[in-house]
N, C-alpha and C. Protein backbone atom coordinates (compact mmCIF):
# COMPACT_ATOMS: atom_id res chain seq x y z
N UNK A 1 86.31 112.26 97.90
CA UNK A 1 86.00 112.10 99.33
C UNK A 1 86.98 111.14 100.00
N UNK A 2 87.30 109.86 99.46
CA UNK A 2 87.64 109.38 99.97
C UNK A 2 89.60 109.56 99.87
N UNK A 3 90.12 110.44 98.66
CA UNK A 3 91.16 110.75 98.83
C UNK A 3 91.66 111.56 99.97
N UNK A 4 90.10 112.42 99.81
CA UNK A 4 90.37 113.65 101.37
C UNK A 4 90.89 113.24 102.81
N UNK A 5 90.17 111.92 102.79
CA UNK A 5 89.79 111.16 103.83
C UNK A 5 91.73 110.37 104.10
N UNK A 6 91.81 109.83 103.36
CA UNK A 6 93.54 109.55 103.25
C UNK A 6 94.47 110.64 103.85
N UNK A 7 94.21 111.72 102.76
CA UNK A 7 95.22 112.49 103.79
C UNK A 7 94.85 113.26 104.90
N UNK A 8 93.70 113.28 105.16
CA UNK A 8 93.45 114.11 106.71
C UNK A 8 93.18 113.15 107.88
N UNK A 9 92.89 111.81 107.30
CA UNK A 9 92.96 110.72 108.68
C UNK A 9 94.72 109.40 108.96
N UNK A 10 94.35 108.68 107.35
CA UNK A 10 95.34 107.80 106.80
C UNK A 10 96.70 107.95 107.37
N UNK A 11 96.98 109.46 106.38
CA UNK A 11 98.22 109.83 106.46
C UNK A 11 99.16 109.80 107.79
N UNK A 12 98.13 111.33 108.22
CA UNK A 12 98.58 111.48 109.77
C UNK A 12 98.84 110.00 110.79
N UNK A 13 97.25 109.60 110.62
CA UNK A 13 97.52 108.52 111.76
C UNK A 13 99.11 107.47 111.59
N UNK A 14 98.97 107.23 110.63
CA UNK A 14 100.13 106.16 109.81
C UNK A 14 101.31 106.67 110.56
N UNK A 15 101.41 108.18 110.18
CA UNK A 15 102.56 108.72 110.51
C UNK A 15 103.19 108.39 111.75
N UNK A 16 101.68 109.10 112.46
CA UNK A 16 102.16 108.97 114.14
C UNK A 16 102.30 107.72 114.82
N UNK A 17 101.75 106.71 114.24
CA UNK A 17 101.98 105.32 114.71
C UNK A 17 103.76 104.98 114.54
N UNK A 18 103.74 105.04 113.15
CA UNK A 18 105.05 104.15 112.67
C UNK A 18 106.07 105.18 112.42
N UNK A 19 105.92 106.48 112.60
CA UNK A 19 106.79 107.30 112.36
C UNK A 19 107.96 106.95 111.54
N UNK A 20 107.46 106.62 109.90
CA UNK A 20 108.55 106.65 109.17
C UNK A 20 109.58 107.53 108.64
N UNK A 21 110.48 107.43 108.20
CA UNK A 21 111.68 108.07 107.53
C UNK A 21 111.73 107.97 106.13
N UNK A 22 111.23 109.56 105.71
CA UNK A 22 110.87 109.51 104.39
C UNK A 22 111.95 110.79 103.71
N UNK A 23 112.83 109.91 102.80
CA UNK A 23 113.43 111.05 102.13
C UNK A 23 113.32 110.86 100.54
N UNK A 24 113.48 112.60 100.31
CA UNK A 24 113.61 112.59 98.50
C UNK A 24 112.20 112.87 97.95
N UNK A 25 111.49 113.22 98.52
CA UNK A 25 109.80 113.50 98.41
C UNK A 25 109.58 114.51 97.29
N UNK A 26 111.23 115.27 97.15
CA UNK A 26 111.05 116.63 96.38
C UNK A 26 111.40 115.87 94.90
N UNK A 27 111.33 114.60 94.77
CA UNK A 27 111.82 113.95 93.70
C UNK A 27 110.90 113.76 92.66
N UNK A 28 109.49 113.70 93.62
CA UNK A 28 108.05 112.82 93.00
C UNK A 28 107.19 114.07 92.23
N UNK A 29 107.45 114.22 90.83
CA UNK A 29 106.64 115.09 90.10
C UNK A 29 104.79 115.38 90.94
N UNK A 30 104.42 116.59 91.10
CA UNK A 30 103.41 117.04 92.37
C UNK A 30 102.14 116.23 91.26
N UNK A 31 102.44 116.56 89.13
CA UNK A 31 101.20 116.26 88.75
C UNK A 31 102.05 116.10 87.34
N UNK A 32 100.73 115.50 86.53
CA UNK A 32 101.41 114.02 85.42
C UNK A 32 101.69 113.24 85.67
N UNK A 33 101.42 112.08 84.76
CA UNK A 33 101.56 110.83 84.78
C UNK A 33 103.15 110.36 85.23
N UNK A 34 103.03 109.87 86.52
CA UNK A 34 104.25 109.17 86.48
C UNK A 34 104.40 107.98 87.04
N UNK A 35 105.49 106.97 86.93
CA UNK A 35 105.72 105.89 87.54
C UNK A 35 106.34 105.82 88.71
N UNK A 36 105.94 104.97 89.76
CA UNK A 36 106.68 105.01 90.95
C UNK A 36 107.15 103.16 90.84
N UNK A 37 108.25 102.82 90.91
CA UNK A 37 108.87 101.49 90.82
C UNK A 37 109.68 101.26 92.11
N UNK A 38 109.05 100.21 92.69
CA UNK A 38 109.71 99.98 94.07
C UNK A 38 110.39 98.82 94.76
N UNK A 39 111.05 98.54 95.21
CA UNK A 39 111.30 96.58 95.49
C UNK A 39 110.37 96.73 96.56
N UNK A 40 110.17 95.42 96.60
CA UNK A 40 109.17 94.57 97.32
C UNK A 40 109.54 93.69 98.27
N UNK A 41 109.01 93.75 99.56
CA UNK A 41 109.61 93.58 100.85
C UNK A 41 108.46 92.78 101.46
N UNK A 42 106.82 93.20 101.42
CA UNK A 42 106.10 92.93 102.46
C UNK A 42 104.85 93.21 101.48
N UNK A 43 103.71 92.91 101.91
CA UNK A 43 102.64 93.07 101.51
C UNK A 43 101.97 94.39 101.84
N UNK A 44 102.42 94.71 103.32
CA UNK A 44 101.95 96.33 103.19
C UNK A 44 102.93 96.96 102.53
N UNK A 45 104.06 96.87 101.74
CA UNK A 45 104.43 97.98 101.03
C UNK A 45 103.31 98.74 99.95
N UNK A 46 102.28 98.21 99.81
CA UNK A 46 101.33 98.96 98.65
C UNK A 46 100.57 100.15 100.02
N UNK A 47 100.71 99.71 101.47
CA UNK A 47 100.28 100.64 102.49
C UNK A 47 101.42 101.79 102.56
N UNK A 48 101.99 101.64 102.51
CA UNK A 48 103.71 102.57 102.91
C UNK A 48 103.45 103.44 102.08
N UNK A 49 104.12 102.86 100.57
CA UNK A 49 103.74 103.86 99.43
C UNK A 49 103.16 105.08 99.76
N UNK A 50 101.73 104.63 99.37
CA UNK A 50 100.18 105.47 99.26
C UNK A 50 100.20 106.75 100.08
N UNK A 51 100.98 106.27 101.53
CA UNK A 51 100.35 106.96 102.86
C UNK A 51 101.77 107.93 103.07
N UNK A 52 103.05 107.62 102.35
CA UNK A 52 104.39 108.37 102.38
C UNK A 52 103.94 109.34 101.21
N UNK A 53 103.93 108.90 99.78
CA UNK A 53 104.10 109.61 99.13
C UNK A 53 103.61 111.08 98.80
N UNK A 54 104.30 112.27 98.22
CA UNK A 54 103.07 113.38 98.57
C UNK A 54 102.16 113.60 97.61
N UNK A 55 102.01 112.56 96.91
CA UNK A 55 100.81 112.54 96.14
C UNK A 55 99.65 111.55 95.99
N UNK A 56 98.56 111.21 95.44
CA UNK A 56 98.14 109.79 95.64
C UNK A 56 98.66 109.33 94.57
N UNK A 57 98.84 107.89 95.14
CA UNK A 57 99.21 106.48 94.40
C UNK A 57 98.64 105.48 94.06
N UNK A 58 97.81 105.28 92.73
CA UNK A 58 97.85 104.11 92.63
C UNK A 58 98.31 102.80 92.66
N UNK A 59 97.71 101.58 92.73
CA UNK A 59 97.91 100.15 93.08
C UNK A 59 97.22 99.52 92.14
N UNK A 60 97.51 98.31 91.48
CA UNK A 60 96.63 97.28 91.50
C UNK A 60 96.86 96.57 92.90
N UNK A 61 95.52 95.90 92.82
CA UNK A 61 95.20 94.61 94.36
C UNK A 61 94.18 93.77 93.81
N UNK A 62 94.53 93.03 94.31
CA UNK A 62 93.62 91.35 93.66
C UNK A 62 92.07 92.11 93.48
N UNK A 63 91.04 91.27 92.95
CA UNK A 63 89.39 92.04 93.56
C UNK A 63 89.17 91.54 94.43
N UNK A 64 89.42 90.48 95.22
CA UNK A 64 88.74 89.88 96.21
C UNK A 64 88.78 90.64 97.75
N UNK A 65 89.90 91.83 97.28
CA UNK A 65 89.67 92.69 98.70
C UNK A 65 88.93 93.92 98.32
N UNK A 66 87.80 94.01 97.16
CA UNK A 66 87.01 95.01 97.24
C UNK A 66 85.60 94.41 97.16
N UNK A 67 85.64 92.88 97.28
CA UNK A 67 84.58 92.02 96.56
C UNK A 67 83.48 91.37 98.18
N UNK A 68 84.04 91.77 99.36
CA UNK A 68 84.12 90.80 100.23
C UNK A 68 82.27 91.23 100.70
N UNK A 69 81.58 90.84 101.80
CA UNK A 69 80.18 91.13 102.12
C UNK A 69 80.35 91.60 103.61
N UNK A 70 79.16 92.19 104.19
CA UNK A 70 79.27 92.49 105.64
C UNK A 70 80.48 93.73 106.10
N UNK A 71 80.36 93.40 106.91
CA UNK A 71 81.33 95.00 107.82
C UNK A 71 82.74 94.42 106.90
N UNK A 72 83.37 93.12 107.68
CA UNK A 72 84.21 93.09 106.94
C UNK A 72 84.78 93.66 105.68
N UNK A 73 83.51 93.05 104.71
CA UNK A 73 83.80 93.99 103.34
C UNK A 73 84.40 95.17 102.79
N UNK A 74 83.51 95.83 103.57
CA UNK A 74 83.32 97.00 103.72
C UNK A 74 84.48 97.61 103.91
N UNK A 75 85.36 97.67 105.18
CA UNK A 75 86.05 97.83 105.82
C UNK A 75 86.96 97.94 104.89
N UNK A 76 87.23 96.56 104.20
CA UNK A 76 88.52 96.28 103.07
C UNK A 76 88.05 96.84 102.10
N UNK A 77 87.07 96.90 101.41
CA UNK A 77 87.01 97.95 100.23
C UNK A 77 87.28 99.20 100.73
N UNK A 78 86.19 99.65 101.54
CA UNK A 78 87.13 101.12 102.03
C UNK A 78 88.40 101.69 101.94
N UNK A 79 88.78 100.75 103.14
CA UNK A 79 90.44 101.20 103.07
C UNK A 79 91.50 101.06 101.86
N UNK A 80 91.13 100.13 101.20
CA UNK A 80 91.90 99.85 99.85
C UNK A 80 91.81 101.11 98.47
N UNK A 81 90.18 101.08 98.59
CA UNK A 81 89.90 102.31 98.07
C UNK A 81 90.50 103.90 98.41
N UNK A 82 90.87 103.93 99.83
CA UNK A 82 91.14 104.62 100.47
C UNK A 82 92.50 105.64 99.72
N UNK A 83 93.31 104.23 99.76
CA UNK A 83 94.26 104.52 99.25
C UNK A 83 95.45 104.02 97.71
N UNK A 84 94.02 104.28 97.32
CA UNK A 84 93.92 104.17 95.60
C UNK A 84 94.31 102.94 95.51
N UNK A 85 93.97 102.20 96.01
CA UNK A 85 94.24 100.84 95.21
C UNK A 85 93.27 100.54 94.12
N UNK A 86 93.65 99.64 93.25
CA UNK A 86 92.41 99.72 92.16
C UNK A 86 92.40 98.38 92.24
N UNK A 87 90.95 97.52 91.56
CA UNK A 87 90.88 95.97 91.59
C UNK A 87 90.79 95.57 90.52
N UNK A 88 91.64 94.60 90.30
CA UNK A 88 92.21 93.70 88.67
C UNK A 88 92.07 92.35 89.65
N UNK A 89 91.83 91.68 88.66
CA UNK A 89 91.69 89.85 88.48
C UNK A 89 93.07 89.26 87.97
N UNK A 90 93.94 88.67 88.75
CA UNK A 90 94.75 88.32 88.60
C UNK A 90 94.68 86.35 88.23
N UNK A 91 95.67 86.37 87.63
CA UNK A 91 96.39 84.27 87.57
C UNK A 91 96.85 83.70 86.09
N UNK A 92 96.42 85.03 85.07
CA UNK A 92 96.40 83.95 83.54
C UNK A 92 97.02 85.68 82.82
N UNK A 93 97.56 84.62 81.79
CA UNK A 93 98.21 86.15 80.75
C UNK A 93 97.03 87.22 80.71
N UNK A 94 96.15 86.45 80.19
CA UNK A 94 95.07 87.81 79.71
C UNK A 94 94.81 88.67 80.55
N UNK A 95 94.72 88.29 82.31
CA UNK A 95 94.26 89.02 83.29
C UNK A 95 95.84 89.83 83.30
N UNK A 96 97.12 89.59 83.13
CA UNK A 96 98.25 90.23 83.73
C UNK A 96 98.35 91.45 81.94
N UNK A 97 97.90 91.07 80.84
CA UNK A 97 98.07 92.36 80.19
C UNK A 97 96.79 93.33 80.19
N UNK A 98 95.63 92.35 81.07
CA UNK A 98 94.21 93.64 81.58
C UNK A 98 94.98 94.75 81.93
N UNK A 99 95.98 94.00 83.10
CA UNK A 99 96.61 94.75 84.79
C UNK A 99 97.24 96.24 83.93
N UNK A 100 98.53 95.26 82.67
CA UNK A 100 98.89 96.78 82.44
C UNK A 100 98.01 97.34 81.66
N UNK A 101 97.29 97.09 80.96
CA UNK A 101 95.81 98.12 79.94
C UNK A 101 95.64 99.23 80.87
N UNK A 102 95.09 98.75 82.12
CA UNK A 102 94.60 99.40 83.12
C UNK A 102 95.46 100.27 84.04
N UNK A 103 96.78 99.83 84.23
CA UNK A 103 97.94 100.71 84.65
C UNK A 103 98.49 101.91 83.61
N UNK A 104 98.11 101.33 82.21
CA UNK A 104 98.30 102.71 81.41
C UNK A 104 97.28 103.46 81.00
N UNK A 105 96.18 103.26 81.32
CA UNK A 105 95.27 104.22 81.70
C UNK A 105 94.94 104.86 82.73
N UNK A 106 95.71 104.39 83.90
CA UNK A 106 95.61 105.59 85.19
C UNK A 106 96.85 106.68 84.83
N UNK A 107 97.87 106.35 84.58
CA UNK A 107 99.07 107.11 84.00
C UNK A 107 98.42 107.85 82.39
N UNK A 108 97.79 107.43 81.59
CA UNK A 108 97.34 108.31 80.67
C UNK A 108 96.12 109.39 81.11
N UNK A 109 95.49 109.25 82.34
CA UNK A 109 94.69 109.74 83.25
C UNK A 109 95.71 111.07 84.17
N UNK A 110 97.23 110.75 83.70
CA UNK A 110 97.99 112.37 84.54
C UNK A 110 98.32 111.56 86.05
N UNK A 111 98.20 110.34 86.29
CA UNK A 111 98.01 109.98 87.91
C UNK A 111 98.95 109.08 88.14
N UNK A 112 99.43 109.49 89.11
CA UNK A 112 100.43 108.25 89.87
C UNK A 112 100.39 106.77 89.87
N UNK A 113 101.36 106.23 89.13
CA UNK A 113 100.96 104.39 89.56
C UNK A 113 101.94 103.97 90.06
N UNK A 114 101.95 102.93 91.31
CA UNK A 114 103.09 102.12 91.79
C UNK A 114 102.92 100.81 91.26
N UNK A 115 104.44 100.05 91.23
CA UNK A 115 104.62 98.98 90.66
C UNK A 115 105.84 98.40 91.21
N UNK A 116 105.97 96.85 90.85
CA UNK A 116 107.37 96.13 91.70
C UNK A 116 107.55 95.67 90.87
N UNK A 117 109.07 96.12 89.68
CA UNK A 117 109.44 94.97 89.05
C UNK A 117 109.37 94.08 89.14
N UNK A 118 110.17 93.66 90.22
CA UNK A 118 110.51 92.22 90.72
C UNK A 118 109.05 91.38 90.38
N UNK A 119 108.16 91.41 90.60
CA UNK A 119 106.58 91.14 90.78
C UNK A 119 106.18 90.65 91.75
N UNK A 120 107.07 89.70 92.54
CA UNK A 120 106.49 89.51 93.66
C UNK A 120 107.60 89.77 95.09
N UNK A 121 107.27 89.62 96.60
CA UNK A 121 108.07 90.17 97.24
C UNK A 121 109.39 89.35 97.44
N UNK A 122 110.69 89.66 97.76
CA UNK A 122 111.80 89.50 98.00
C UNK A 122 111.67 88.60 99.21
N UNK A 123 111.73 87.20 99.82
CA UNK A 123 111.63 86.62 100.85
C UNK A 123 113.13 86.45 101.60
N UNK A 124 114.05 86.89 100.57
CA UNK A 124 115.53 86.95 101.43
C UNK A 124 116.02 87.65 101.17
N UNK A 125 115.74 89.20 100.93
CA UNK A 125 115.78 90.46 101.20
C UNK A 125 116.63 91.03 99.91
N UNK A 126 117.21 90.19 98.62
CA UNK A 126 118.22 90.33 98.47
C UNK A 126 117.51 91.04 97.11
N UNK A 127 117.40 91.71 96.09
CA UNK A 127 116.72 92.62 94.94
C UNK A 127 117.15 91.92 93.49
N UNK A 128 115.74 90.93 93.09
CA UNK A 128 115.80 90.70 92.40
C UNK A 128 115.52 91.26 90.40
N UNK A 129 115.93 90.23 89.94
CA UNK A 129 115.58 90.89 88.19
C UNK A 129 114.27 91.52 88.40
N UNK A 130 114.69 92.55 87.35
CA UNK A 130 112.94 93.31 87.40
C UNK A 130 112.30 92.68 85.59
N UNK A 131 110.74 92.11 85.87
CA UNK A 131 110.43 92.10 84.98
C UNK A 131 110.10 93.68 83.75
N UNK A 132 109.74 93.28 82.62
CA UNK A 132 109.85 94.64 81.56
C UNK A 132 108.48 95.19 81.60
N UNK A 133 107.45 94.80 82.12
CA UNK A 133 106.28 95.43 82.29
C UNK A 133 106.26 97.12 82.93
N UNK A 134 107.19 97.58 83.98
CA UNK A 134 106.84 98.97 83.93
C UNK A 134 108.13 100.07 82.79
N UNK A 135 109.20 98.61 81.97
CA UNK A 135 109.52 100.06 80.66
C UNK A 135 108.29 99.89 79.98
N UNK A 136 107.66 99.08 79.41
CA UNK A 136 106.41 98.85 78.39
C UNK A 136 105.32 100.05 79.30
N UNK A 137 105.42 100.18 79.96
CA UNK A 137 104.62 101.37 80.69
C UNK A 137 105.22 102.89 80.74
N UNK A 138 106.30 102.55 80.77
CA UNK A 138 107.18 104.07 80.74
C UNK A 138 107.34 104.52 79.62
N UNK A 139 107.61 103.40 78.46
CA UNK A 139 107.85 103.63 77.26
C UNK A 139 106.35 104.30 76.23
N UNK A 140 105.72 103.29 76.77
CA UNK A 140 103.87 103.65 76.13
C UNK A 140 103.27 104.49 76.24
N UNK A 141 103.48 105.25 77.92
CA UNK A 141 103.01 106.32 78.23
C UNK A 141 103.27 107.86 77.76
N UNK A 142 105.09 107.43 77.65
CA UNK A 142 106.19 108.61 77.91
C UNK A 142 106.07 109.14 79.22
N UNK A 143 106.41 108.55 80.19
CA UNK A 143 106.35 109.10 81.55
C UNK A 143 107.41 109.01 81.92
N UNK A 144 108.28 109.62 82.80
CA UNK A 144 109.03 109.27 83.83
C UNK A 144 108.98 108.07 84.95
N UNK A 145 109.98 107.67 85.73
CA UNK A 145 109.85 106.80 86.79
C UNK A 145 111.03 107.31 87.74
N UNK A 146 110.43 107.10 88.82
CA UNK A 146 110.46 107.61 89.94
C UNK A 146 111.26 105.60 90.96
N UNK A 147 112.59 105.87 90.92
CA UNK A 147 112.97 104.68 91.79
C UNK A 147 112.50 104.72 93.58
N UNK A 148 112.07 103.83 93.73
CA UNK A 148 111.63 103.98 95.52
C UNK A 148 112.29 102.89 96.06
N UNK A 149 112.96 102.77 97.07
CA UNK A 149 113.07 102.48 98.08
C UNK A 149 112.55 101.82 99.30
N UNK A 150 112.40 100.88 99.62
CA UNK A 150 111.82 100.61 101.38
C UNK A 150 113.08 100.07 102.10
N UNK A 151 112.99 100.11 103.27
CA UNK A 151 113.51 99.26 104.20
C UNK A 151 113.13 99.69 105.28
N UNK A 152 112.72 97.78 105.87
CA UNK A 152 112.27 97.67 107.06
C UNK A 152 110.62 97.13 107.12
N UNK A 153 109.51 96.95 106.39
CA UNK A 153 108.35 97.04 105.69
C UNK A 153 108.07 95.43 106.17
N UNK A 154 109.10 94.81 105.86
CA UNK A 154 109.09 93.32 106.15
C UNK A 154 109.06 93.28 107.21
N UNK A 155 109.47 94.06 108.55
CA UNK A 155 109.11 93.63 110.27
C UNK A 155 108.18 94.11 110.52
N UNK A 156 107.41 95.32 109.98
CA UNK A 156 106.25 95.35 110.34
C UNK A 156 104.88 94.35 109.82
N UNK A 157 105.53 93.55 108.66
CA UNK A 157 104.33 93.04 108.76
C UNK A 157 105.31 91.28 107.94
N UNK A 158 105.59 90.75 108.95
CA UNK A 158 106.54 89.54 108.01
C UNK A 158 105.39 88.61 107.47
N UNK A 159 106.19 87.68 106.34
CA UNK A 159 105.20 86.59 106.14
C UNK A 159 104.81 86.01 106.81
N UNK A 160 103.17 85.69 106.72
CA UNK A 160 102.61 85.05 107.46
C UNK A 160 101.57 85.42 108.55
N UNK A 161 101.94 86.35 108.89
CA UNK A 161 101.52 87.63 109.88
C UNK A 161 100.39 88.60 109.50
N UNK A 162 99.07 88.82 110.46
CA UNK A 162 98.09 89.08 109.91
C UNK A 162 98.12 90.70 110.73
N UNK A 163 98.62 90.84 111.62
CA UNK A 163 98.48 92.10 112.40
C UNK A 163 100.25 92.78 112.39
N UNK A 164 99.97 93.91 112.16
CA UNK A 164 101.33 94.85 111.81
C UNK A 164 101.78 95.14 113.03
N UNK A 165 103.22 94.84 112.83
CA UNK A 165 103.87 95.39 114.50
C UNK A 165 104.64 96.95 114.58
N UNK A 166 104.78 97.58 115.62
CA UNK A 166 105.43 98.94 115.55
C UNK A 166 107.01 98.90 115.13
N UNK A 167 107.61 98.92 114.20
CA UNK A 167 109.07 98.90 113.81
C UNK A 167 108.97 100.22 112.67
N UNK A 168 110.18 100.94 112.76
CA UNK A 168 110.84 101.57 111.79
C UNK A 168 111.30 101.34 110.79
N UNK A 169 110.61 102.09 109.42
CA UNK A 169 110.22 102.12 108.21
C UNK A 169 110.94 103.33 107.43
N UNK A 170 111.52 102.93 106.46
CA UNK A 170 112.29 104.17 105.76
C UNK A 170 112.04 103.87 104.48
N UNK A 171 111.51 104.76 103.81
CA UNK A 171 110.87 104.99 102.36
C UNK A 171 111.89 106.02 101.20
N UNK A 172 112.47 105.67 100.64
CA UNK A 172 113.39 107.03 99.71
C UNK A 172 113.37 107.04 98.42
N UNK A 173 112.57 108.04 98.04
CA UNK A 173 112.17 108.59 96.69
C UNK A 173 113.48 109.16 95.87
N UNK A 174 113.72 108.51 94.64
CA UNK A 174 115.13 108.91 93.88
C UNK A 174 114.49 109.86 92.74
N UNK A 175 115.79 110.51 92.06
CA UNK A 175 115.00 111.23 91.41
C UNK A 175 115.05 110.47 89.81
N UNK A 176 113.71 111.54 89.56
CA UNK A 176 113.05 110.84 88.37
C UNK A 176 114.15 110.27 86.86
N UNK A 177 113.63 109.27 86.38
CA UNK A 177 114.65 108.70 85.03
C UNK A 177 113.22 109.08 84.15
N UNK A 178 114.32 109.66 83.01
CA UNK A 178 113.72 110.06 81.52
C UNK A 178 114.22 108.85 80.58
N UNK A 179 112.95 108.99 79.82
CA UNK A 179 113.74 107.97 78.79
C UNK A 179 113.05 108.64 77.45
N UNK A 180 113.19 109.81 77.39
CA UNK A 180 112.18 110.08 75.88
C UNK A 180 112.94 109.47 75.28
N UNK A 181 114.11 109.15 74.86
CA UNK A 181 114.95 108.49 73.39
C UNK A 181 114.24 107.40 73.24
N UNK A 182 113.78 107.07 73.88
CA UNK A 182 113.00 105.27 74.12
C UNK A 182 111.80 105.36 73.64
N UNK A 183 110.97 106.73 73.81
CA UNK A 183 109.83 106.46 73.84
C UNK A 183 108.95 106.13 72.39
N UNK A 184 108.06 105.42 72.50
CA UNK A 184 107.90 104.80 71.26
C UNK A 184 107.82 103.34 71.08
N UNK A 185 108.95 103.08 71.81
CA UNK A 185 109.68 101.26 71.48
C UNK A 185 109.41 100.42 72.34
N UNK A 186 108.48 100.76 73.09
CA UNK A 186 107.49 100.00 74.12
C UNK A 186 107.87 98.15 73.39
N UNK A 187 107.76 97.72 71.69
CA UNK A 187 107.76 96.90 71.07
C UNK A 187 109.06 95.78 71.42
N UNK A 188 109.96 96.45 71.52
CA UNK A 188 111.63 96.46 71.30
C UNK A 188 111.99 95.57 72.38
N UNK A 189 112.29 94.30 72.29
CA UNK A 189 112.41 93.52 73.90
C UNK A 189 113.85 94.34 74.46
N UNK A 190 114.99 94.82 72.90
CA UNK A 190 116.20 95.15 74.28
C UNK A 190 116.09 96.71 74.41
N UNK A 191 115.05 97.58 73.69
CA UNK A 191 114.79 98.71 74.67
C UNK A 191 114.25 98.39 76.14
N UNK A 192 113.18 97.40 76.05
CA UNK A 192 112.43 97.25 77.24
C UNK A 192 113.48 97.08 78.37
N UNK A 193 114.61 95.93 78.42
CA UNK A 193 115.50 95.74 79.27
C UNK A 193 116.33 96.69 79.72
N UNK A 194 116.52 97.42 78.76
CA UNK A 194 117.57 98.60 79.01
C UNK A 194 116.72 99.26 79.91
N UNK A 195 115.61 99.85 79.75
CA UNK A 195 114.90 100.58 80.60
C UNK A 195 115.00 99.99 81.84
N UNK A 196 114.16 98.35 82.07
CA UNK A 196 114.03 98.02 83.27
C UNK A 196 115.49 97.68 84.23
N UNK A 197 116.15 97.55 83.41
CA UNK A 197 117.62 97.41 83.71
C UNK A 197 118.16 98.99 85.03
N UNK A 198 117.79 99.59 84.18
CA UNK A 198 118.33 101.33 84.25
C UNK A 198 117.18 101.49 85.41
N UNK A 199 116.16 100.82 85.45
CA UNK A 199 115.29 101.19 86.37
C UNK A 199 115.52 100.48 87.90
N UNK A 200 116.31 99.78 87.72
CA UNK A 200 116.40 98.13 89.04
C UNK A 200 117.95 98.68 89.43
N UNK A 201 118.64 99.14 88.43
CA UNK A 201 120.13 99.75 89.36
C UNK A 201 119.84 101.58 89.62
N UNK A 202 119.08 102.04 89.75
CA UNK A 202 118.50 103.07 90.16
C UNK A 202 117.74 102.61 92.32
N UNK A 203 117.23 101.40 92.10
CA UNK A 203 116.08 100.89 92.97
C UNK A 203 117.61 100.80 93.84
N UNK A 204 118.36 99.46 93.45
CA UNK A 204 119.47 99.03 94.00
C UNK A 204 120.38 100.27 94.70
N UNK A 205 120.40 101.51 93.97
CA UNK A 205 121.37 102.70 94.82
C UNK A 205 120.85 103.04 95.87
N UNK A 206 119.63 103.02 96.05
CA UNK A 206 118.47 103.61 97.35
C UNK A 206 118.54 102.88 98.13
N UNK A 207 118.55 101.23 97.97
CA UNK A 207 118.61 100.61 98.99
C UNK A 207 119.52 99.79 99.88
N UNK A 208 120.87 99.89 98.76
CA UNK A 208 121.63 99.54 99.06
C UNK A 208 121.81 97.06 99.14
N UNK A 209 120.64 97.03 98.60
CA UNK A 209 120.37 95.75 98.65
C UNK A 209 121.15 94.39 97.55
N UNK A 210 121.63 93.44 98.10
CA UNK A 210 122.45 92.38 97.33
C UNK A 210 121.42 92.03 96.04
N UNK A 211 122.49 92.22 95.03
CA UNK A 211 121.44 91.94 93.84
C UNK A 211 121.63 90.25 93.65
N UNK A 212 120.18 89.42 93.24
CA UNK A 212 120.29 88.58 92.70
C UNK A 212 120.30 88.51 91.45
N UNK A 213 120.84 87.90 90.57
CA UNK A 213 120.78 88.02 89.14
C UNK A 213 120.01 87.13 88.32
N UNK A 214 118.47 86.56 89.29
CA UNK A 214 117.47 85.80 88.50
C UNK A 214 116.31 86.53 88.84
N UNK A 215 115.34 86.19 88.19
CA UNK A 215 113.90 86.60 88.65
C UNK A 215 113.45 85.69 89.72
N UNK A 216 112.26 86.70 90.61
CA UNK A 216 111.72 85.97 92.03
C UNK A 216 110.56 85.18 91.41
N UNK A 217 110.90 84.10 91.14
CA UNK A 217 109.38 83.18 91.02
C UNK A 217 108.84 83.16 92.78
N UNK A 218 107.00 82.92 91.97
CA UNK A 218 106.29 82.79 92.97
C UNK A 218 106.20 81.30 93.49
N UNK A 219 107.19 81.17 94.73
CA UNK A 219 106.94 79.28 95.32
C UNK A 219 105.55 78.77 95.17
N UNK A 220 105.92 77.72 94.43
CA UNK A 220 105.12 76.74 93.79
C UNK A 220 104.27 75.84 95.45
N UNK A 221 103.12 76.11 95.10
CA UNK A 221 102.53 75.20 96.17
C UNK A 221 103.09 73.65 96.68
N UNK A 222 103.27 73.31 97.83
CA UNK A 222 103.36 71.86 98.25
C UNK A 222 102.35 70.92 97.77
């Protein structure tokens, strides 16, 4: 019901609002498990995704936006639900290898999952190291991955900013990377790299974005 509900309200409306620019759509396998790996720009990029792609997409999202009481609640579970987001408990190792348990069981489920190497978003636009969590997913599953693209995701909704503004959004689906030789070695830290490696200069051709050559830590509170 509520997938129905995505693409006969979600979709459209999304569309006609922000009228994005979506290419390479013929890239994204229609069914089976596959990976969608994307850099990370904005917090609605887990909205972009979902509502571009022509299939549904899973997410993880914190629980606290399916957890909430009153209309509010509601509202945010809905819509999150809406568009497959799923709810994991995030902050400590155990909760981040739940995340992938649970990411390789929507993909062993035949179903779309999105993911951001990087792990968290890019604050100076520039495409950082990707952590090895989606080869350990590509590799475990035997799935394909699917490199994505955004630009522009960050003006519609910059840090800090609670209401989305009308700017142009371009989404581009690359085509899919195989790795059966790999598959198996999920174990292997320099299979894993090679993969995520092969997976982040795939991301980098789509977007054309300055690579940094460290990982994006999450700024440490004041």
């Amino acid at each position: 019901m509520l997938d129905l509900a995505t693409r006969l309200v979600l979709k459209p409306l999304a569309r006609g609002i922000w009228r994005p620019s979506i290419e390479g759509v013929e890239h994204v396998p229609r069914k089976g498990g596959v990976i969608l790996a994307s850099n990370h720009l904005s917090f609605i990029d887990s909205v972009v995704i979902p509502l571009t792609a022509p299939r549904r997409v899973h997410f993880l999202a914190k629980a606290e936006y399916f957890t909430g009481t009153g209309l509010k609640g509601a509202l945010s579970r809905g819509f999150f639900q809406g568009i497959g987001a799923v709810p994991v408990e995030r902050g400590t190792y155990r909760s981040a290898q739940a995340s992938l348990e649970r990411a390789l069981e929507i993909l062993e489920d035949g179903k779309a999952f999105g993911i951001y190497p990087e792990g968290t978003r890019s604050l100076d636009g520039r495409l950082y190291r990707g952590k090895t969590g989606v080869a350990w997913l590509a590799l475990t599953a035997g799935v394909p991955v699917v490199p994505v693209a955004l630009e522009g995701p960050e003006e519609i909704l910059p840090v800090g900013k609670r209401v989305p503004r009308l700017k142009k959004v371009t989404v581009r689906f690359g085509e899919p990377l195989h790795f059966d030789e790999l598959h198996g070695q999920a174990r292997s830290l320099k299979a894993r790299r090679q993969v995520t490696d092969e997976v982040m200069a795939a991301i980098q051709r789509l977007s054309g974005q300055e690579v940094a050559r460290t990982y994006n830590e999450v700024p440490k509170a004041a």
